[in-house]
Protein backbone atom coordinates (compact mmCIF):
# COMPACT_ATOMS: atom_id res chain seq x y z
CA UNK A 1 15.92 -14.79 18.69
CA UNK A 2 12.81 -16.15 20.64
CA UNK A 3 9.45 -14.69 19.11
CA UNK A 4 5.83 -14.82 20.74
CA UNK A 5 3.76 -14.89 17.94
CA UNK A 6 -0.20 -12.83 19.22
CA UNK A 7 -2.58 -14.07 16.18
CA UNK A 8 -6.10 -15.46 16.46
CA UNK A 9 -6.44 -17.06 12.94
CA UNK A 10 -4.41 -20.37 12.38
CA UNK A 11 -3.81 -19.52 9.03
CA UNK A 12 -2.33 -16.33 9.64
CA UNK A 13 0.00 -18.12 12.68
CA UNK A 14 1.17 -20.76 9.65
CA UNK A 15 1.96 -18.12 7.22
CA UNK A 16 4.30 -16.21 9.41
CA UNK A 17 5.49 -18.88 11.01
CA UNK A 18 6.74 -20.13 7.61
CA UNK A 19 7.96 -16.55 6.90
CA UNK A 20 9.83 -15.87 10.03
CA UNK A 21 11.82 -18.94 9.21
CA UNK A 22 12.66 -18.50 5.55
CA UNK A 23 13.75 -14.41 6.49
CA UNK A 24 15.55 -15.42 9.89
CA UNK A 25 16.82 -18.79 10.06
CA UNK A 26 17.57 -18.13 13.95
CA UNK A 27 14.14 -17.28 14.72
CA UNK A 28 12.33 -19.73 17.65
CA UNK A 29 8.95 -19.08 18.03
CA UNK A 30 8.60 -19.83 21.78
CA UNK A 31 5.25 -19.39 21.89
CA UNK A 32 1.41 -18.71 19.91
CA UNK A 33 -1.75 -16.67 21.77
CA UNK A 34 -4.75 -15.87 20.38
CA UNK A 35 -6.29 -13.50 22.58
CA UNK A 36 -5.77 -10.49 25.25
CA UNK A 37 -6.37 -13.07 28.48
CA UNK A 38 -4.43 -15.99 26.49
CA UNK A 39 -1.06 -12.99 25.75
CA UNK A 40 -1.09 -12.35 29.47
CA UNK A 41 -1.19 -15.45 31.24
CA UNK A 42 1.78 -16.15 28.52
CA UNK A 43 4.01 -12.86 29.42
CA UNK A 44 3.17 -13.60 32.82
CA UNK A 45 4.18 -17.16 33.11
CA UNK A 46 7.05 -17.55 31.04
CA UNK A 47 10.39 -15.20 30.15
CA UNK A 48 10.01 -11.90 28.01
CA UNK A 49 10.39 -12.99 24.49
CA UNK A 50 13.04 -10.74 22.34
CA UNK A 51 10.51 -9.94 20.17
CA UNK A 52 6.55 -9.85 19.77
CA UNK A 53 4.69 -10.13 16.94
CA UNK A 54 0.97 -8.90 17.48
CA UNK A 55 -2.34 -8.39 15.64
CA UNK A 56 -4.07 -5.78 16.95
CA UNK A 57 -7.37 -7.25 16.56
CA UNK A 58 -7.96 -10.16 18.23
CA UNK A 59 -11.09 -12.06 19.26
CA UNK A 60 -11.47 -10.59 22.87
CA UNK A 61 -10.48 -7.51 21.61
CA UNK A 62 -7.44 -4.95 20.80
CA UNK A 63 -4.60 -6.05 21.87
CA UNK A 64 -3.48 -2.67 23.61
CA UNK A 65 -5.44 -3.96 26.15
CA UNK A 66 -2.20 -6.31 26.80
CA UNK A 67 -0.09 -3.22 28.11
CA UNK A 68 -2.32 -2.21 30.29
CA UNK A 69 -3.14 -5.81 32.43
CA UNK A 70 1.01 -6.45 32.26
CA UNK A 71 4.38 -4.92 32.15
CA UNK A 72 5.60 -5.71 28.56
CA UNK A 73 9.21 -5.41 28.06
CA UNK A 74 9.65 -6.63 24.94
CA UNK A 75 9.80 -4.87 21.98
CA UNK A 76 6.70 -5.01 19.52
CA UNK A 77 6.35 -5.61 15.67
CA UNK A 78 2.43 -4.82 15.03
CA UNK A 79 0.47 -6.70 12.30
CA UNK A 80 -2.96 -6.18 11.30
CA UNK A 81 -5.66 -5.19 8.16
CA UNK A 82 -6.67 -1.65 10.20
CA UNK A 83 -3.72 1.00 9.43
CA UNK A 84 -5.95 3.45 11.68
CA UNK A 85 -4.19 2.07 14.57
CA UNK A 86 -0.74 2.84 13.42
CA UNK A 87 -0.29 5.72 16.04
CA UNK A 88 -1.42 4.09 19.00
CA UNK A 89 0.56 1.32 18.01
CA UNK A 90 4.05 2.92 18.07
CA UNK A 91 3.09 4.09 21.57
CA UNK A 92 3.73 1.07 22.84
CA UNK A 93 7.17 -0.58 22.64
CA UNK A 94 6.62 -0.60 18.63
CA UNK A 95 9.38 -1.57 16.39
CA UNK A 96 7.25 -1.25 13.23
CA UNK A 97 3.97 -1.94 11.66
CA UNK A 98 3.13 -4.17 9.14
CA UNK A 99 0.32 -4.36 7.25
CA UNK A 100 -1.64 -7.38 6.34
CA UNK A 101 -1.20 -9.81 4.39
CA UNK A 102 2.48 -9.19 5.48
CA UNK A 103 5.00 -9.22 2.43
CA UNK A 104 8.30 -11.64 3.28
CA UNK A 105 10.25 -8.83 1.92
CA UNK A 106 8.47 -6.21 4.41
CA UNK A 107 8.67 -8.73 7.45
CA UNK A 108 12.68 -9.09 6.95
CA UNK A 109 12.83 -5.44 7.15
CA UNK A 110 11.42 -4.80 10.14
CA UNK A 111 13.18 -7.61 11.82
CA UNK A 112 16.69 -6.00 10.57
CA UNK A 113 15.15 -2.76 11.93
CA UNK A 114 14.45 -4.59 15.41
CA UNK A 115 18.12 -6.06 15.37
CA UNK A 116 19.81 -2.53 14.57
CA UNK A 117 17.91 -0.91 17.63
CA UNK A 118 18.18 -4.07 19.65
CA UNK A 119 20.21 -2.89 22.88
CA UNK A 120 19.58 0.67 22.75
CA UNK A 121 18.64 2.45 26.03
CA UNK A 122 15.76 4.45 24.87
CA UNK A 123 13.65 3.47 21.26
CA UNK A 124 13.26 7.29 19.66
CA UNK A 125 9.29 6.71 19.88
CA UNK A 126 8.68 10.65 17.76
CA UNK A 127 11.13 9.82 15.01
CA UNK A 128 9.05 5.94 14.78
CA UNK A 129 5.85 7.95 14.59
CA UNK A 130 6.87 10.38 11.90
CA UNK A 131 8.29 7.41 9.79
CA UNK A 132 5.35 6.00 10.27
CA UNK A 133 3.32 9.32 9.50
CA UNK A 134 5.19 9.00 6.05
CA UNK A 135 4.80 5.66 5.27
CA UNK A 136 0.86 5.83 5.77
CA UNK A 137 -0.03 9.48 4.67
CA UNK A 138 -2.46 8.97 1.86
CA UNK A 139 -1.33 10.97 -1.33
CA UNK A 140 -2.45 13.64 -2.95
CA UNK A 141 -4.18 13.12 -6.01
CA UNK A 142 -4.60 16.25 -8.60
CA UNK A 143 -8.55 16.95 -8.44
CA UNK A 144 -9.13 19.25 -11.43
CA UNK A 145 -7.01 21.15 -14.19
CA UNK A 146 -6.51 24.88 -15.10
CA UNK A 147 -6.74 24.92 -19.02
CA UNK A 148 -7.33 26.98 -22.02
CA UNK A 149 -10.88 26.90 -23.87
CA UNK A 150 -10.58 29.42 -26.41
CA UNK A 151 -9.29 32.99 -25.37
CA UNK A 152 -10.65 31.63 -21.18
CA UNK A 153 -8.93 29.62 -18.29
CA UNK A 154 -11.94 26.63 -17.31
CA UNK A 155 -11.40 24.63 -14.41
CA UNK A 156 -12.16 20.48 -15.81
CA UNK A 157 -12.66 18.16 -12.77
CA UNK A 158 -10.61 15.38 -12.71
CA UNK A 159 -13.96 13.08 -12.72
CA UNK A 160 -14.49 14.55 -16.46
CA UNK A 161 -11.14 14.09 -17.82
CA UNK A 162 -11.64 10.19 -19.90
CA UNK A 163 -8.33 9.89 -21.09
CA UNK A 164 -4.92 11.57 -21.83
CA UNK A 165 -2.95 11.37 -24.75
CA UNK A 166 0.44 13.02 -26.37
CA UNK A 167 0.65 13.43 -30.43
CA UNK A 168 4.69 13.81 -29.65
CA UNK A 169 4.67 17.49 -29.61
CA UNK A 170 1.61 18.02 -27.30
CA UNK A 171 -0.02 16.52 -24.71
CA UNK A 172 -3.98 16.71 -24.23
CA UNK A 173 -6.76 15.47 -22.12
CA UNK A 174 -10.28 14.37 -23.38
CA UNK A 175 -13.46 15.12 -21.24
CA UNK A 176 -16.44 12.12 -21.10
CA UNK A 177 -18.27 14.54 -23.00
CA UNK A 178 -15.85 14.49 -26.02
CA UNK A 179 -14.25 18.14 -25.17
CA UNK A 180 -10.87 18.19 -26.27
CA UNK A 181 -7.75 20.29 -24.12
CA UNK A 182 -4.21 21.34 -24.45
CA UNK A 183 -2.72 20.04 -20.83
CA UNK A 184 1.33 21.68 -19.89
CA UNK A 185 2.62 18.61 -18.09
CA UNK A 186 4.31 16.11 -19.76
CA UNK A 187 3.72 12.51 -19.55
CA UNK A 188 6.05 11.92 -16.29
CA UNK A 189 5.01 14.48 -14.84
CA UNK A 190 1.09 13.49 -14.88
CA UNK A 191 1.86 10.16 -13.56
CA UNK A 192 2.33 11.58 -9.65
CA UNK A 193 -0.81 13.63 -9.93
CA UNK A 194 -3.02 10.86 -11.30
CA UNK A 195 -4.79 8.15 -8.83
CA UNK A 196 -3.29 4.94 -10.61
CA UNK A 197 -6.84 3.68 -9.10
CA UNK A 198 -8.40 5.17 -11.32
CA UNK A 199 -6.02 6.01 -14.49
CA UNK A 200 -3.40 3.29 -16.21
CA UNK A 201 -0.70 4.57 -18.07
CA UNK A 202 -1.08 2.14 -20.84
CA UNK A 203 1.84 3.18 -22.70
CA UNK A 204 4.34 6.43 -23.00
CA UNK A 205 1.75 8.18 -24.77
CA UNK A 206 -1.65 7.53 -23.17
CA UNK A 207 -3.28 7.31 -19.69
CA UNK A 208 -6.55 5.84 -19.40
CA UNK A 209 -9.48 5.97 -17.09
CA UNK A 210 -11.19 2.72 -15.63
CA UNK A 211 -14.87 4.00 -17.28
CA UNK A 212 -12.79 5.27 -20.71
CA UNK A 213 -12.87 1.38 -21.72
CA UNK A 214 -15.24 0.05 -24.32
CA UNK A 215 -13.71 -2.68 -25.25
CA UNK A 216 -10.48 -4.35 -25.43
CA UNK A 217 -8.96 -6.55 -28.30
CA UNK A 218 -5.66 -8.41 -28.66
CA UNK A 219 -3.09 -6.56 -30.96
CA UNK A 220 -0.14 -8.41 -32.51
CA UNK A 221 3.36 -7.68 -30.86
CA UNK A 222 1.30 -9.49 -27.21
CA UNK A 223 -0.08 -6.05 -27.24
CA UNK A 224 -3.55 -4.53 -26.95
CA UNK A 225 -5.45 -2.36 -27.93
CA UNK A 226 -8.47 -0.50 -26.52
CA UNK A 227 -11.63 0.96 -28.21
CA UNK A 228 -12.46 4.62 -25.74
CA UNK A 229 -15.35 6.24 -25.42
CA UNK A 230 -15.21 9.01 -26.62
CA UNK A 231 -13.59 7.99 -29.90
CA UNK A 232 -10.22 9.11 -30.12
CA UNK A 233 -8.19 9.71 -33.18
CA UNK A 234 -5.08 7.98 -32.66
CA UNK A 235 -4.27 3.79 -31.68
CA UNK A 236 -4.99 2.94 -28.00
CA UNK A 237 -2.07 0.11 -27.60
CA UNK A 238 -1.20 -0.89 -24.39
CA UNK A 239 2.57 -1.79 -24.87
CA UNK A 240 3.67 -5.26 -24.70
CA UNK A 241 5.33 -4.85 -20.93
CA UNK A 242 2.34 -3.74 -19.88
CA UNK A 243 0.12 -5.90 -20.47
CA UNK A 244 -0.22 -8.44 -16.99
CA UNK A 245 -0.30 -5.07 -15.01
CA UNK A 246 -2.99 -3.60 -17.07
CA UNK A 247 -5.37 -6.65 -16.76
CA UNK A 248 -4.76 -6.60 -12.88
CA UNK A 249 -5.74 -3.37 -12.96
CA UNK A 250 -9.34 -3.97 -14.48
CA UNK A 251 -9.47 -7.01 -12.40
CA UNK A 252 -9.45 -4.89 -9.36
């Protein structure tokens, strides 16, 4: 499979280059550009390539440019930072779209994607885009919670909710402000509403938020264990498997 590799930073061209061959040992990078003039004196001068592997941003510009100075034939695998170009990139002979810094896993994907539609007479370019669609549709986060404060229903943005915790028969959410609240979700169930930006599930029982944390102590068992503001009344342990994601979490 001959590749042209479009990439203005040499360390970017290494990397991949060094990926492409441990994914695809019959990859042959035939040839490296680093800008729109540079891509198409190449396409122009020399054979169409099976595949391409683009940035879009590249020193004289975006590389869209490309398909509109020559007649590209070959199909396109898209890499860049910028995911706001994902559209306008499947509009043009795209086979996917990675996102930087490119993941070995996520680069032998897309080349197993380019080999199953290799041949086919016409690329479905509306089925690419609503993948696509899926794959970079930011989530919904929940934003506030219905509860019960005394015989009233208050609405408790999710900015004022510190931490939540279960006791094993309940489950409840405390406010910055030290207000206290039954919540009717279990657990699992608040782990797809929560922005794990934001909130760490530190163990089965608790979720915490980023500004919840005081302090934070080691625990024996290669645990730890947090002190919250507010106070709350039970152990803040972050479990023992938890522990490496939880500090890359704070170090965020």
């Amino acid at each position: 499979m001959k590749i042209l590799i479009v990439e203005d930073e040499d360390l970017a061209v290494k990397k991949l280059q060094k990926t492409l061959a441990a994914v695809d040992a019959g990859a042959d990078v035939v040839g490296v550009t680093d800008s729109i003039k540079n891509t198409v004196d190449w396409l122009t001068t020399n054979p169409q390539p099976d595949l391409i592997l683009m940035d879009i941003e590249l020193a004289d510009g975006q590389s869209f440019e490309v398909f509109n100075l020559t007649d590209v034939k070959s199909p396109v695998i898209f890499t860049t930072s910028y995911d706001e170009y994902a559209l306008k990139a499947f509009k043009v002979n795209s086979v996917d779209y990675l996102l930087k810094p490119i993941q070995k896993e996520e680069l032998e994907a897309a080349l197993n994607k380019f080999k199953k539609i290799k041949g086919t007479p016409d690329i479905n370019i509306d089925s690419l885009v609503k993948e696509l669609q899926q794959k970079l549709q930011p989530k919904e986060y929940r934003k506030r919670f219905l509860v019960k404060y005394g015989q009233k229903l208050v609405s408790v943005e999710i900015d004022e909710i510190a931490y939540f915790y279960s006791d094993g028969r309940l489950n409840f959410f405390k406010t910055n402000d030290n207000k206290k609240f039954v919540v009717d979700y279990t657990m699992d169930e608040l782990e797809d509403m929560l922005d794990a930006e934001k909130y760490f599930r530190i163990s089965r029982s608790f979720y915490v938020s980023i500004n919840s944390i005081d302090k934070i102590d080691d625990y024996f068992g290669n645990r730890l264990i947090l002190g919250l503001k507010p106070a709350v009344d039970k152990e803040a342990l972050v479990s023992r498997e938890k522990v490496t994601e939880f500090k890359k979490w704070m170090g965020k």
